[in-house]
N, C-alpha and C. Protein backbone atom coordinates (compact mmCIF):
# COMPACT_ATOMS: atom_id res chain seq x y z
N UNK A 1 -39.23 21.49 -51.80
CA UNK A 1 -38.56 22.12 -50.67
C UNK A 1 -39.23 21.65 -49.39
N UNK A 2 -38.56 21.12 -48.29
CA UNK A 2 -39.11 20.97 -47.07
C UNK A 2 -39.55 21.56 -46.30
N UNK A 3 -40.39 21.64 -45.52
CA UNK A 3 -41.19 22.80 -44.48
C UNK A 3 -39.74 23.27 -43.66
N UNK A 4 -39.36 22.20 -43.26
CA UNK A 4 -37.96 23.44 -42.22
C UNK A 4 -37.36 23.90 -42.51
N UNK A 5 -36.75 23.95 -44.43
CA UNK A 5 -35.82 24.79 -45.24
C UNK A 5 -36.85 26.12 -45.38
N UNK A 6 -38.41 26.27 -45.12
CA UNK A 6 -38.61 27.30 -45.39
C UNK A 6 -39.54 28.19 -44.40
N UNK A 7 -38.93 27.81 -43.01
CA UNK A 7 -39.16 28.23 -41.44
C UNK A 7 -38.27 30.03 -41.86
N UNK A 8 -39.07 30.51 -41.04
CA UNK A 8 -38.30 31.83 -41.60
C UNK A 8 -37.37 32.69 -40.24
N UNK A 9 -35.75 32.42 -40.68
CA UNK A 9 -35.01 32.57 -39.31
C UNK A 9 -35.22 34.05 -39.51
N UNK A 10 -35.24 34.25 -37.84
CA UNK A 10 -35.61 35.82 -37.52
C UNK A 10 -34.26 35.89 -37.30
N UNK A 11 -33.24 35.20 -36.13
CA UNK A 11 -31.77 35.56 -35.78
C UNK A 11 -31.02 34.66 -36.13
N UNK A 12 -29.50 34.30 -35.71
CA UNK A 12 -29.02 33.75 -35.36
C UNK A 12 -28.15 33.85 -34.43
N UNK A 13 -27.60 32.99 -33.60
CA UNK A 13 -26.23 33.11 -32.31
C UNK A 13 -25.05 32.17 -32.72
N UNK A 14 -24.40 32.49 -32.67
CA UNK A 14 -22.78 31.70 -32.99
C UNK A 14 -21.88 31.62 -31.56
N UNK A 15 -21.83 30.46 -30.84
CA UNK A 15 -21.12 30.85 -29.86
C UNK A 15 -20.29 29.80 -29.32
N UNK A 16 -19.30 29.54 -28.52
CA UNK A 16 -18.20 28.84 -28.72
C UNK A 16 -18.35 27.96 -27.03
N UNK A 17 -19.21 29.28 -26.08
CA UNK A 17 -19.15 29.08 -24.89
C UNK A 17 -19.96 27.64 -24.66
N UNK A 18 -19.65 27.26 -23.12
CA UNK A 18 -20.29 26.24 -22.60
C UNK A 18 -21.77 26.61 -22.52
N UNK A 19 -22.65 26.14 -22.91
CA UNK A 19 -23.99 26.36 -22.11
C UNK A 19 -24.56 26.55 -21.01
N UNK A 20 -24.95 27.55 -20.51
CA UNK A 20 -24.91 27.90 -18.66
C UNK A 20 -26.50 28.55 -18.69
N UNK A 21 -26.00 28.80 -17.84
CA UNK A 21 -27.84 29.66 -17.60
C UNK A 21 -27.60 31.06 -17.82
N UNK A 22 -26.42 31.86 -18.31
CA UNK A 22 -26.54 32.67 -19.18
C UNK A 22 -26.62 32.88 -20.06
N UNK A 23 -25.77 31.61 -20.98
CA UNK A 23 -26.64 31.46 -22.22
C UNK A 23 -27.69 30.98 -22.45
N UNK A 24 -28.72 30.45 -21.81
CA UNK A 24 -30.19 30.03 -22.19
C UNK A 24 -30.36 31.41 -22.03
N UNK A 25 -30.03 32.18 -20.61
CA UNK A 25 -31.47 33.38 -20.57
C UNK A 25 -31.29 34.30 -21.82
N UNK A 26 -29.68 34.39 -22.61
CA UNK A 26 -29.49 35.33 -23.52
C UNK A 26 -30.50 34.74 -24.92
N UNK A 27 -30.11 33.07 -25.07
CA UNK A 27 -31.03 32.94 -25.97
C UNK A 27 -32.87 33.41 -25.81
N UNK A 28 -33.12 32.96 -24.77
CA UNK A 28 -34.37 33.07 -24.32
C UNK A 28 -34.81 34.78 -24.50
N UNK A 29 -34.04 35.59 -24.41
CA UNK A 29 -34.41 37.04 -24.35
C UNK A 29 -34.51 37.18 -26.38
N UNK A 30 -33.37 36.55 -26.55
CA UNK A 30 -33.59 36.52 -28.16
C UNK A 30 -34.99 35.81 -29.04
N UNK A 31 -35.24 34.67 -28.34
CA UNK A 31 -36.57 34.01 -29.12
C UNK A 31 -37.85 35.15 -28.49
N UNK A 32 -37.67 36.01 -27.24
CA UNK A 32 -38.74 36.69 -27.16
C UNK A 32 -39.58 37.56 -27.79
N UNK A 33 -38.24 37.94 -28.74
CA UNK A 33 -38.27 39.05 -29.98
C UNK A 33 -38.70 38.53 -31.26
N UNK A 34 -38.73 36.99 -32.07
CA UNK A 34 -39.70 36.48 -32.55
C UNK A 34 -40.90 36.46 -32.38
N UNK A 35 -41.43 36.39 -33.40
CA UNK A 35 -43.01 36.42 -34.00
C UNK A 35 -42.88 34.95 -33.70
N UNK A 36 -44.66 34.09 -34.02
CA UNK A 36 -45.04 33.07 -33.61
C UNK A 36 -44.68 32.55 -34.83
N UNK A 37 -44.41 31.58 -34.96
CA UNK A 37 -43.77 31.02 -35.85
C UNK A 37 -42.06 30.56 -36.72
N UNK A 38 -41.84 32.18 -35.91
CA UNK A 38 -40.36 32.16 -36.60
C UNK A 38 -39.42 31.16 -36.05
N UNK A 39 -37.87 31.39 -36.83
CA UNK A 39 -37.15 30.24 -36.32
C UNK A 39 -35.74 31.26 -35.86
N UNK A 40 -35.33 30.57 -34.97
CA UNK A 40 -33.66 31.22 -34.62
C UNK A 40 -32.76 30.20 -34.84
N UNK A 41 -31.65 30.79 -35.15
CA UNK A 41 -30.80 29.53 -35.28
C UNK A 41 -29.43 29.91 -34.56
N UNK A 42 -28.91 28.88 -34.14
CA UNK A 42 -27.90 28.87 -32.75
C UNK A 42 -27.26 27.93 -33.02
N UNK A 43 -25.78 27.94 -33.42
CA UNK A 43 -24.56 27.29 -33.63
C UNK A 43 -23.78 27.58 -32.25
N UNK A 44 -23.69 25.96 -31.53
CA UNK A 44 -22.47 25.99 -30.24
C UNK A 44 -21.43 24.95 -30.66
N UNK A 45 -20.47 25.05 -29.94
CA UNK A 45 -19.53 24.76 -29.79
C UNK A 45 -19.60 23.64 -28.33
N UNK A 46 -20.16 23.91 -27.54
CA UNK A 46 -20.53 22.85 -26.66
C UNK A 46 -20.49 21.69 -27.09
N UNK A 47 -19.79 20.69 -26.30
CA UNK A 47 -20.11 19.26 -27.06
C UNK A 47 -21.55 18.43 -26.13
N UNK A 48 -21.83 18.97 -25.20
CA UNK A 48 -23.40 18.48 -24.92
C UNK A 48 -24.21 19.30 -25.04
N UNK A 49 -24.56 20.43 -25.90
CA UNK A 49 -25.43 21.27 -26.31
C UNK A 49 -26.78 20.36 -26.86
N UNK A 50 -26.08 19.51 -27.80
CA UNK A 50 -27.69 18.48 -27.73
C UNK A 50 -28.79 18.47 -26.88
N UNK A 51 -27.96 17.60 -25.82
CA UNK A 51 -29.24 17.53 -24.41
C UNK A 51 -29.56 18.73 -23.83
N UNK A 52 -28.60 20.10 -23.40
CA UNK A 52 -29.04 20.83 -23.18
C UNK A 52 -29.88 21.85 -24.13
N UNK A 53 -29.98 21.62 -25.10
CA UNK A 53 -30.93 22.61 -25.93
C UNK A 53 -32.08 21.77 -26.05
N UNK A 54 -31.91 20.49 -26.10
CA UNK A 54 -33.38 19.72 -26.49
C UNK A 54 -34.43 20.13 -25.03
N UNK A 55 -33.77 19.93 -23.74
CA UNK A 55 -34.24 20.45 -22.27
C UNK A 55 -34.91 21.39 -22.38
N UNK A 56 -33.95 22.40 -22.49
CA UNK A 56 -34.33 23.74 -22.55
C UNK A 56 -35.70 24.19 -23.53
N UNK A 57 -35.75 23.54 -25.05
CA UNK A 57 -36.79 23.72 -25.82
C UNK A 57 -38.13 22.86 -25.73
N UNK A 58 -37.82 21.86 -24.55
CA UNK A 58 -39.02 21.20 -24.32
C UNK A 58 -39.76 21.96 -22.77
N UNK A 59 -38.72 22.49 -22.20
CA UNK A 59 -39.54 23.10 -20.94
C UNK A 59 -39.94 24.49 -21.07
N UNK A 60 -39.83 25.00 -22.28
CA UNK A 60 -40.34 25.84 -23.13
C UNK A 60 -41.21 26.10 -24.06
N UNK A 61 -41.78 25.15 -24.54
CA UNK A 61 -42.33 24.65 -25.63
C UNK A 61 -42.29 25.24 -27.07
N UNK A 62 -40.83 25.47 -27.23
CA UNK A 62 -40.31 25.61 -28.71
C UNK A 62 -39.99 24.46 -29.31
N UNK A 63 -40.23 24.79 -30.76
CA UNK A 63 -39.85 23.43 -31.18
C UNK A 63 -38.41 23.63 -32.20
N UNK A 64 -37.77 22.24 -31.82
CA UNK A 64 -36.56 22.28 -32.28
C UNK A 64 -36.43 21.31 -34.00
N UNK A 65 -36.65 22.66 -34.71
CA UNK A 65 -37.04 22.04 -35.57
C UNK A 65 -35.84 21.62 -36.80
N UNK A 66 -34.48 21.66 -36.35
CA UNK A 66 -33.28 21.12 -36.83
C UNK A 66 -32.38 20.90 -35.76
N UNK A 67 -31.88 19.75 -35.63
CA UNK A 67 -30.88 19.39 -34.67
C UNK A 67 -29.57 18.59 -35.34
N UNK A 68 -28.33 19.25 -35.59
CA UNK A 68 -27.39 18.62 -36.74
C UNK A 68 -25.98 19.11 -36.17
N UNK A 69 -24.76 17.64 -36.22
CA UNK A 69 -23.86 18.09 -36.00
C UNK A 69 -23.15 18.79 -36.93
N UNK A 70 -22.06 19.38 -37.07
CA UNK A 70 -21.88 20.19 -38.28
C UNK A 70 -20.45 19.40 -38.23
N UNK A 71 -19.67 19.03 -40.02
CA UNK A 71 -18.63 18.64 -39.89
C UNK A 71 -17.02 18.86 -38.75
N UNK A 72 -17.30 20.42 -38.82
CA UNK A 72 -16.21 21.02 -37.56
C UNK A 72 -16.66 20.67 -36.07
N UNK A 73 -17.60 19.55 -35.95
CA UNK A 73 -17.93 19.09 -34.57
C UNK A 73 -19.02 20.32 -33.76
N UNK A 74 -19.26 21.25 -34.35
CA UNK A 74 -20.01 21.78 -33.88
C UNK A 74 -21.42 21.24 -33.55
N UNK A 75 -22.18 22.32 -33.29
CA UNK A 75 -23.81 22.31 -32.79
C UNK A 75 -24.69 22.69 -34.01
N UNK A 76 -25.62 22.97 -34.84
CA UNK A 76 -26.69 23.55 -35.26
C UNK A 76 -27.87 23.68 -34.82
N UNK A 77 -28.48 24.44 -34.55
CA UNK A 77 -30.18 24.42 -34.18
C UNK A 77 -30.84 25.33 -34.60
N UNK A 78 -31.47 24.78 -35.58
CA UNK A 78 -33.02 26.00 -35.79
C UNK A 78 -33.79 25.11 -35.04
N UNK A 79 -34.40 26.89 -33.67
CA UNK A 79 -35.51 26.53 -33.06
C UNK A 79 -36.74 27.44 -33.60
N UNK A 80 -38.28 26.79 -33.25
CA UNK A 80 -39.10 27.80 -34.07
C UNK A 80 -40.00 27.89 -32.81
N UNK A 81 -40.36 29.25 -32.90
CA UNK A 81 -41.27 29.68 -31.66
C UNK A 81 -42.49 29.42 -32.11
N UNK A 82 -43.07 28.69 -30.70
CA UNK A 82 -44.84 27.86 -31.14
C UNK A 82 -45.49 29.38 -30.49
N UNK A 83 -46.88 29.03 -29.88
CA UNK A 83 -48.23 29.63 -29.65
C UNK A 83 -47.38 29.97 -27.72
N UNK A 84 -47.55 31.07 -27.12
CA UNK A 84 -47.03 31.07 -25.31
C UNK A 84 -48.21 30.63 -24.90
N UNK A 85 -47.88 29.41 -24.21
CA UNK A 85 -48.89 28.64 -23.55
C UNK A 85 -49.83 29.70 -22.16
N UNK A 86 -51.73 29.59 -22.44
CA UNK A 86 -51.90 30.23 -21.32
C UNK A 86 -51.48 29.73 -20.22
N UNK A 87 -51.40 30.14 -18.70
CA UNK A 87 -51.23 30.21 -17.68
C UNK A 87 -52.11 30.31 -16.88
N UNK A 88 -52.70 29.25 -16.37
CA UNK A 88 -54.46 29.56 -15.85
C UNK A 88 -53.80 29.26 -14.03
């Protein structure tokens, strides 16, 4: 079994909308509620959700630890919450 088949999803989001900055902050309020380690997983419908989730999880420092189109043209992403970086 591979390490990312056995990331342990805390949520998931299913959503159809464009990606905006209400949906990051909604996701973002959702990964807050993960433990260190866990994974969320977020199915869009967006067809540039790619770049915008890879953005978003690098200026964050989650890691995106599945990125897959899904036959119905969709999005997949399990992201997994790392260590919150200090702030000095």
């Amino acid at each position: 079994m591979s390490q990312i088949s056995e990331l342990p999803i805390g949520e998931s989001f299913d959503s159809n909308l464009e990606i905006c900055y209400e949906v990051l902050l909604y996701l973002s309020s959702r990964m807050a509620r993960l433990r260190t380690g866990e994974a969320f997983e977020y199915l869009s419908g967006d067809p540039s959700a790619e770049a915008k989730i890879r953005d978003w999880c690098d200026a964050r420092a989650f890691t995106l630890a599945v990125c897959e189109r899904l036959p119905d043209g969709r999005w997949r992403f399990v992201i997994q919450k790392g260590e919150t970086p200090c702030l000095t």
